[in-house]
Protein backbone atom coordinates (compact mmCIF):
# COMPACT_ATOMS: atom_id res chain seq x y z
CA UNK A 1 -96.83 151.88 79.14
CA UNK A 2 -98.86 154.55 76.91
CA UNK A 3 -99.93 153.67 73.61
CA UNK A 4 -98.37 155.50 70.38
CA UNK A 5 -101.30 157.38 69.77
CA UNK A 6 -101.64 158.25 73.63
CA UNK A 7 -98.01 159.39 73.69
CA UNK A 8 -98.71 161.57 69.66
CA UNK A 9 -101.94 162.52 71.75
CA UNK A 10 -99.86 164.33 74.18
CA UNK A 11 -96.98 165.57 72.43
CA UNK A 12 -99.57 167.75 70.05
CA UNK A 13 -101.59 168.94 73.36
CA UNK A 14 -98.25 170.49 74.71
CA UNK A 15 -97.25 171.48 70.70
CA UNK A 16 -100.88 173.66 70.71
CA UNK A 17 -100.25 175.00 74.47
CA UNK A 18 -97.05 176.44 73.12
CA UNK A 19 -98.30 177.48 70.26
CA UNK A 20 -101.23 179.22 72.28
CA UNK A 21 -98.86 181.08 74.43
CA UNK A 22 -97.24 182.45 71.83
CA UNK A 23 -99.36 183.39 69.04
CA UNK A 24 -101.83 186.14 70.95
CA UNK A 25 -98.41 188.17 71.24
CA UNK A 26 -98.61 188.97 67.58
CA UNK A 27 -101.48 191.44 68.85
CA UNK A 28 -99.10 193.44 71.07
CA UNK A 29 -99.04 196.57 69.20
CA UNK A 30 -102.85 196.70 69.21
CA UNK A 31 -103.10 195.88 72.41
CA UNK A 32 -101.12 194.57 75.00
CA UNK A 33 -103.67 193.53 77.40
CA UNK A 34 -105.46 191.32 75.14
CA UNK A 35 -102.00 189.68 74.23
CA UNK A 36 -101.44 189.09 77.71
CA UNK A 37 -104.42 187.21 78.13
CA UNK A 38 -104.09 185.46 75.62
CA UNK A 39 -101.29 184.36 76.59
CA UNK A 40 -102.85 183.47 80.03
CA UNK A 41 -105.33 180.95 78.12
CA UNK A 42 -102.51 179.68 76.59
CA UNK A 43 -100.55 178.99 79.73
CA UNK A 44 -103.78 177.24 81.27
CA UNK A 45 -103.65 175.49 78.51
CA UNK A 46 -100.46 174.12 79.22
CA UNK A 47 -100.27 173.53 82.79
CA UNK A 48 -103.37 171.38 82.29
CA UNK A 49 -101.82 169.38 79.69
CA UNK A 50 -98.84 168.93 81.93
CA UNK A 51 -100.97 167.95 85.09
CA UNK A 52 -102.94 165.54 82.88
CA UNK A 53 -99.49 164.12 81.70
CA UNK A 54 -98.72 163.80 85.52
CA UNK A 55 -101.79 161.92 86.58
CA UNK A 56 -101.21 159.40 83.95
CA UNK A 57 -97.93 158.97 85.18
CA UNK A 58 -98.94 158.38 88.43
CA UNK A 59 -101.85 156.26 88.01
CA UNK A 60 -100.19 153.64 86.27
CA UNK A 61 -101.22 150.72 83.66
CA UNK A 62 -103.89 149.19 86.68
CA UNK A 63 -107.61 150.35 86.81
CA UNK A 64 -107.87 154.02 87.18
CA UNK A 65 -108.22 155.21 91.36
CA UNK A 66 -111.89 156.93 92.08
CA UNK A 67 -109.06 159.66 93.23
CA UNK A 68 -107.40 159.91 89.57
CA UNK A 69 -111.28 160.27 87.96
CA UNK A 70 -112.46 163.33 89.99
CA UNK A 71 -108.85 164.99 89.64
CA UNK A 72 -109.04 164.63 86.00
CA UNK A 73 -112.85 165.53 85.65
CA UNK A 74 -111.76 169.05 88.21
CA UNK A 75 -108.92 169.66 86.05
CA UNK A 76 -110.77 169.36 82.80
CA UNK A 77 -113.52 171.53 84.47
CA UNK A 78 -111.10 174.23 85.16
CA UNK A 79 -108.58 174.07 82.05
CA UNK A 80 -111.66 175.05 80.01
CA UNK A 81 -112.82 177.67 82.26
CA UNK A 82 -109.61 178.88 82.60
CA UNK A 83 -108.84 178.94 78.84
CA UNK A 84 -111.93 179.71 77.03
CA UNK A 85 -112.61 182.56 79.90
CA UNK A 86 -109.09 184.33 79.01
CA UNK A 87 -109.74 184.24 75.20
CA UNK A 88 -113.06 185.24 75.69
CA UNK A 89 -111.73 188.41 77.81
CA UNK A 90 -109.22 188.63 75.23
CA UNK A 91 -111.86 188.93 72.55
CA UNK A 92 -113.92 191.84 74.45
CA UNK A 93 -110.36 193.83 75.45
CA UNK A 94 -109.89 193.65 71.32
CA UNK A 95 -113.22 194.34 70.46
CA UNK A 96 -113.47 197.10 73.44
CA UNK A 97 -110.39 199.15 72.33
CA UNK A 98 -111.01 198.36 68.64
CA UNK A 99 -110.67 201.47 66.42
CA UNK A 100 -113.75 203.24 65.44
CA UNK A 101 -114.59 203.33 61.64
CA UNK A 102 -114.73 206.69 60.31
């Protein structure tokens, strides 16, 4: 059984994912692209969440499996790539189709 704090852990990791797929789309009328991709990071965002959620679940109170270690250390290796790579993209589409001062 997961601790309190584990399960509060959790719960607030799939609050922010939400809240990271939905926020970029308040840039849609500047750009749609960059919303889009922001939503993207978002989404990784989520899924690895989710997929961390399901490894715990399948792991089990016992010692963690040498299996369970590299899966989490891969999917923490590619949730950040994943996510920081779409914001980043989403910061250059902004910046890239910005408006030019006059």
């Amino acid at each position: 059984m997961a601790s309190a704090i584990e399960i509060v852990e959790r719960a607030t990791d799939v609050l922010a994912g939400l809240a990271f797929v939905g926020a970029p789309f308040l840039l849609w009328a500047r750009s749609r692209r960059a919303a889009i991709l922001g939503a993207c990071g978002g989404a990784a965002q989520l899924f690895t969440v989710l997929v961390f959620i399901a490894i715990d679940l399948a792991s089990g109170d016992g010692p963690t499996m040498p299996l369970a270690r590299v899966a989490n250390i891969g999917l923490a290796v590619f949730g950040n790539l994943a996510f920081y790579g779409c914001l980043g993209a989403m910061v250059l589409v902004l910046a890239r189709e910005a408006p030019e001062a006059r």
